[in-house]
Protein backbone atom coordinates (compact mmCIF):
# COMPACT_ATOMS: atom_id res chain seq x y z
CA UNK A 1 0.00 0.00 0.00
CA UNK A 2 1.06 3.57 -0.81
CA UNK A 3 1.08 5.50 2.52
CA UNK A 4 1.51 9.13 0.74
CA UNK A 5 -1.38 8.38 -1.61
CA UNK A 6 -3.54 6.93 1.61
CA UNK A 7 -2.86 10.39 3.33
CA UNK A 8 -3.31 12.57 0.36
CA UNK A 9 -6.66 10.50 -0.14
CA UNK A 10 -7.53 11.25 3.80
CA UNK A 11 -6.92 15.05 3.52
CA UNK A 12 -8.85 15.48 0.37
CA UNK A 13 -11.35 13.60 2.29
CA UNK A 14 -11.40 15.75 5.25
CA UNK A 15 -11.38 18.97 3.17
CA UNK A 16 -14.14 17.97 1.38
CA UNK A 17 -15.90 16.74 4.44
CA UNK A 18 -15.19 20.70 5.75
CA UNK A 19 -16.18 22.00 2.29
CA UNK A 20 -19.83 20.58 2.63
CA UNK A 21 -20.67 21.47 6.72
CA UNK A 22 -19.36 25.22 5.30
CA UNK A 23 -21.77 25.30 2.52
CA UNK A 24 -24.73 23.80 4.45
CA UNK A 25 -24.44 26.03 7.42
CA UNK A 26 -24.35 28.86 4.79
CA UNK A 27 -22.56 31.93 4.49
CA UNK A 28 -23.02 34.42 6.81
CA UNK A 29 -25.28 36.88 5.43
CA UNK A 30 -24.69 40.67 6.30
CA UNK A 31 -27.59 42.19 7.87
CA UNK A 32 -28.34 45.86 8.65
CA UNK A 33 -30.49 47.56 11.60
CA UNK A 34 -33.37 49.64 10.05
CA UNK A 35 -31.27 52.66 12.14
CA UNK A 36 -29.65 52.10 9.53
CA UNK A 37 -31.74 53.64 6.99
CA UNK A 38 -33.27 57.41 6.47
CA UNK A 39 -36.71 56.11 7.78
CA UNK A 40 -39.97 57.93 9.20
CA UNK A 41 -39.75 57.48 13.26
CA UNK A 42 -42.88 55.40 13.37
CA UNK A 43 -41.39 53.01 10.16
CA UNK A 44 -38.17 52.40 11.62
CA UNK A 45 -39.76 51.38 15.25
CA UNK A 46 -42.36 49.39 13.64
CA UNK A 47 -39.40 46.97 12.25
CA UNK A 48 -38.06 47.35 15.23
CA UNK A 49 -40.43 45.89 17.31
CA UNK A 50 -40.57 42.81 14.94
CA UNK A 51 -36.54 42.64 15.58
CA UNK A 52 -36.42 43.05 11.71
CA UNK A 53 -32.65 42.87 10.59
CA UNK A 54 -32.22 43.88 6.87
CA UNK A 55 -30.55 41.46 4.84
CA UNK A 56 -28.08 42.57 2.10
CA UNK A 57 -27.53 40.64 -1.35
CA UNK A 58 -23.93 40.14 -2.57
CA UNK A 59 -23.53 42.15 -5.15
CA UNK A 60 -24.25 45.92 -3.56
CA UNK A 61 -22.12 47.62 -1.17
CA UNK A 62 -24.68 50.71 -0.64
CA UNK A 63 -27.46 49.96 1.57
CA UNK A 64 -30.94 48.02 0.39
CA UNK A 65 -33.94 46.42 0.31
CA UNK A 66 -36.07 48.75 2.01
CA UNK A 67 -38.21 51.01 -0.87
CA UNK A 68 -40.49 53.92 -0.71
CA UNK A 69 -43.92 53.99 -2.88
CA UNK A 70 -47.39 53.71 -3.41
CA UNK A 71 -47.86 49.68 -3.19
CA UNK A 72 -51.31 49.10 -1.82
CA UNK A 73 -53.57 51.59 -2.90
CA UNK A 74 -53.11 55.28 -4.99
CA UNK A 75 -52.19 58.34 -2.39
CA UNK A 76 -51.18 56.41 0.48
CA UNK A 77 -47.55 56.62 1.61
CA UNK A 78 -45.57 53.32 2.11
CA UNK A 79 -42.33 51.94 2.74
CA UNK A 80 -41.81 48.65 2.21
CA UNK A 81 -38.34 46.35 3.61
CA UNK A 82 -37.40 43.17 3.62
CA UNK A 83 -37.41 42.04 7.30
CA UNK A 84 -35.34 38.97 8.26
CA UNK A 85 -36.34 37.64 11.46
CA UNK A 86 -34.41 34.48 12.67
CA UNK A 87 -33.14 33.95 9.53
CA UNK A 88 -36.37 33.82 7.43
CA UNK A 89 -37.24 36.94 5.72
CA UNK A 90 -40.35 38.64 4.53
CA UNK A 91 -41.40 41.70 2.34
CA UNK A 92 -43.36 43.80 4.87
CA UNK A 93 -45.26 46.73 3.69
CA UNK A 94 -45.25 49.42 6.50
CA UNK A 95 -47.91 52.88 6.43
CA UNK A 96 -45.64 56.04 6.70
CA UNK A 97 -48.17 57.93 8.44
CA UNK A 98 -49.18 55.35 11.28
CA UNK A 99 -46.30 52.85 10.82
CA UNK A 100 -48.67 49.88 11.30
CA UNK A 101 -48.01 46.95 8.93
CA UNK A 102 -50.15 46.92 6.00
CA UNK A 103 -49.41 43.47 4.51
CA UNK A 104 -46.62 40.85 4.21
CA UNK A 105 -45.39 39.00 1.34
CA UNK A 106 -43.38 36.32 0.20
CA UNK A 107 -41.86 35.01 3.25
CA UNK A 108 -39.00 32.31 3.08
CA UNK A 109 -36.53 31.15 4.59
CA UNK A 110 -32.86 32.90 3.77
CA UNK A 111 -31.34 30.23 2.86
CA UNK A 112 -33.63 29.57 -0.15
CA UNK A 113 -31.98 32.93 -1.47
CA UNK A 114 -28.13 32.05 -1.36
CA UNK A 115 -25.89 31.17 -4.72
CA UNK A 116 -22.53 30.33 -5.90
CA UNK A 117 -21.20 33.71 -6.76
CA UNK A 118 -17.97 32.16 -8.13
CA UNK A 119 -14.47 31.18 -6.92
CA UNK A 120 -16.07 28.56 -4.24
CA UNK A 121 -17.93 31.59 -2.97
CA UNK A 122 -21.67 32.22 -1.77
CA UNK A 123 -23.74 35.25 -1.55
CA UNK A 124 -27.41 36.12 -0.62
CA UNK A 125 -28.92 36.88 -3.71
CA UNK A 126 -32.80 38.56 -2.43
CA UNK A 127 -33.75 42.04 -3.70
CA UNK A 128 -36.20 44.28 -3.05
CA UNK A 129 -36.94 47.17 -5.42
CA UNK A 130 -39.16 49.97 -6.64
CA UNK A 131 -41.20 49.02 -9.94
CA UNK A 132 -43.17 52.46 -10.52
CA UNK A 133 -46.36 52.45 -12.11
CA UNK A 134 -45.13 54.21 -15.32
CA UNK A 135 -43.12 50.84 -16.38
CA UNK A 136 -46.59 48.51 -15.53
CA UNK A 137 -49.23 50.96 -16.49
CA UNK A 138 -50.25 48.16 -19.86
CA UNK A 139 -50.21 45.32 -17.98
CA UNK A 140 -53.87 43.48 -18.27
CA UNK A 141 -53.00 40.16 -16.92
CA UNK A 142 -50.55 38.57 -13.87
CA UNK A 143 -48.92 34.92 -14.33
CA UNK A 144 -51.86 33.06 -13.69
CA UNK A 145 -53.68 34.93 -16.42
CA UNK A 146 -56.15 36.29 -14.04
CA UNK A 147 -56.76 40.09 -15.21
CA UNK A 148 -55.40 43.04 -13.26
CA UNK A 149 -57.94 45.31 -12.17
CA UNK A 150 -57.61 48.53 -14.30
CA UNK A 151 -56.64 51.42 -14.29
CA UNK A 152 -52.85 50.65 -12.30
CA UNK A 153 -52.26 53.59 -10.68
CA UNK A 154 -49.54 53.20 -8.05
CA UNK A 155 -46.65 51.42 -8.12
CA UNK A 156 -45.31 47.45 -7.21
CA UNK A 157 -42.57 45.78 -5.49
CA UNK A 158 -39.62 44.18 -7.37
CA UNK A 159 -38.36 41.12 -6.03
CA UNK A 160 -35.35 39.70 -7.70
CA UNK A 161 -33.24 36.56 -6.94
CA UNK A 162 -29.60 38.39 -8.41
CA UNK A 163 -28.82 37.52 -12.00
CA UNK A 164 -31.59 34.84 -12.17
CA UNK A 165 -34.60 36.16 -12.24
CA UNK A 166 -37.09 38.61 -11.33
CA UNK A 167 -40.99 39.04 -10.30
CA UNK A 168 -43.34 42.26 -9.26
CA UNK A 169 -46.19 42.45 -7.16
CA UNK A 170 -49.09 44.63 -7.67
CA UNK A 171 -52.14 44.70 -5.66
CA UNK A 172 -55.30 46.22 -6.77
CA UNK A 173 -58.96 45.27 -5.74
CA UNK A 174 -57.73 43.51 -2.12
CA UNK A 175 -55.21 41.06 -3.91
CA UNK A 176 -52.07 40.45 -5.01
CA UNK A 177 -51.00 39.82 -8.50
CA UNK A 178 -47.87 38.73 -9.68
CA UNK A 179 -46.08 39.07 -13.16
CA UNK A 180 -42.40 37.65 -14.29
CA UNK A 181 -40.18 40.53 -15.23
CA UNK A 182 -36.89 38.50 -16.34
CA UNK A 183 -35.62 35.31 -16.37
């Protein structure tokens, strides 16, 4: 028997072994406080409360995933952040005015959201952006075919999983509708 090729066979055994624990326990995703961001008072404590942490994808230094529109009905004021409790996040849609919660969406856990980002490297991949009613004014149906009610006349939420794909939310009539953007 060889001995060096038994203990080269060992090590690359034990790296490998190290490799896959690393990769299922995740990378550690960077999270920021909602202090963090230029919120309204009663936004900022209503995330707070819910020990919201804000969790940042890989590829953006500059602080995000927390969005300022018009996302459940025309005129009214929102913010809306992606709030990662115990590592399971949610889009929460937050009144400016009051800051009492005004819906929740799309809640998962984090891990669902992490890719390889190259060089034996993973990243959390979960954004949260603006999609402003100018760019979905002509939509007429979501994915499901269902029609959107018309006219659209405020603005949805973005969610994209980084350089995969993309999907929007719009609600209108008490419900939300959702529509690809990019695959």
């Amino acid at each position: 028997m060889n001995l060096p090729f038994v203990g080269l066979s060992f090590l690359m055994a034990v790296a490998n072994v190290r490799r896959a624990a690393d990769q299922q326990a995740g990378p550690s995703v960077r999270h920021l406080s909602p202090a963090t961001f230029a919120l309204p008072r009663s936004v900022r404590k209503a995330l707070e409360e819910r020990r919201c942490t804000i969790p940042q994808s890989f590829d953006m230094a500059k602080p995000h995933n927390v969005i300022f529109g018009t996302f459940t009905e025309r005129g009214r004021s929102e913010w809306a952040a992606l709030c990662s409790v115990r590592d399971t996040s949610q889009i929460l849609i937050v009144d400016t005015r009051t800051g009492g919660i005004v819906d929740s969406l799309e809640r998962s856990a984090d891990a669902h959201w992490i890719q390889d980002i190259g060089h034996g490297r993973l990243g959390y991949s979960r954004r949260v952006t603006l999609l402003p009613r100018n760019r979905i004014r002509r939509w007429r149906n979501d994915v499901d075919r269902r029609p959107i009610p018309q006219p659209i006349d405020h603005d949805a939420i973005q969610q994209a999983f980084v350089e995969k794909y993309a999907e929007a939310f719009y609600q209108a009539a008490g419900r939300w509708y959702k529509r690809l953007i990019a695959d």
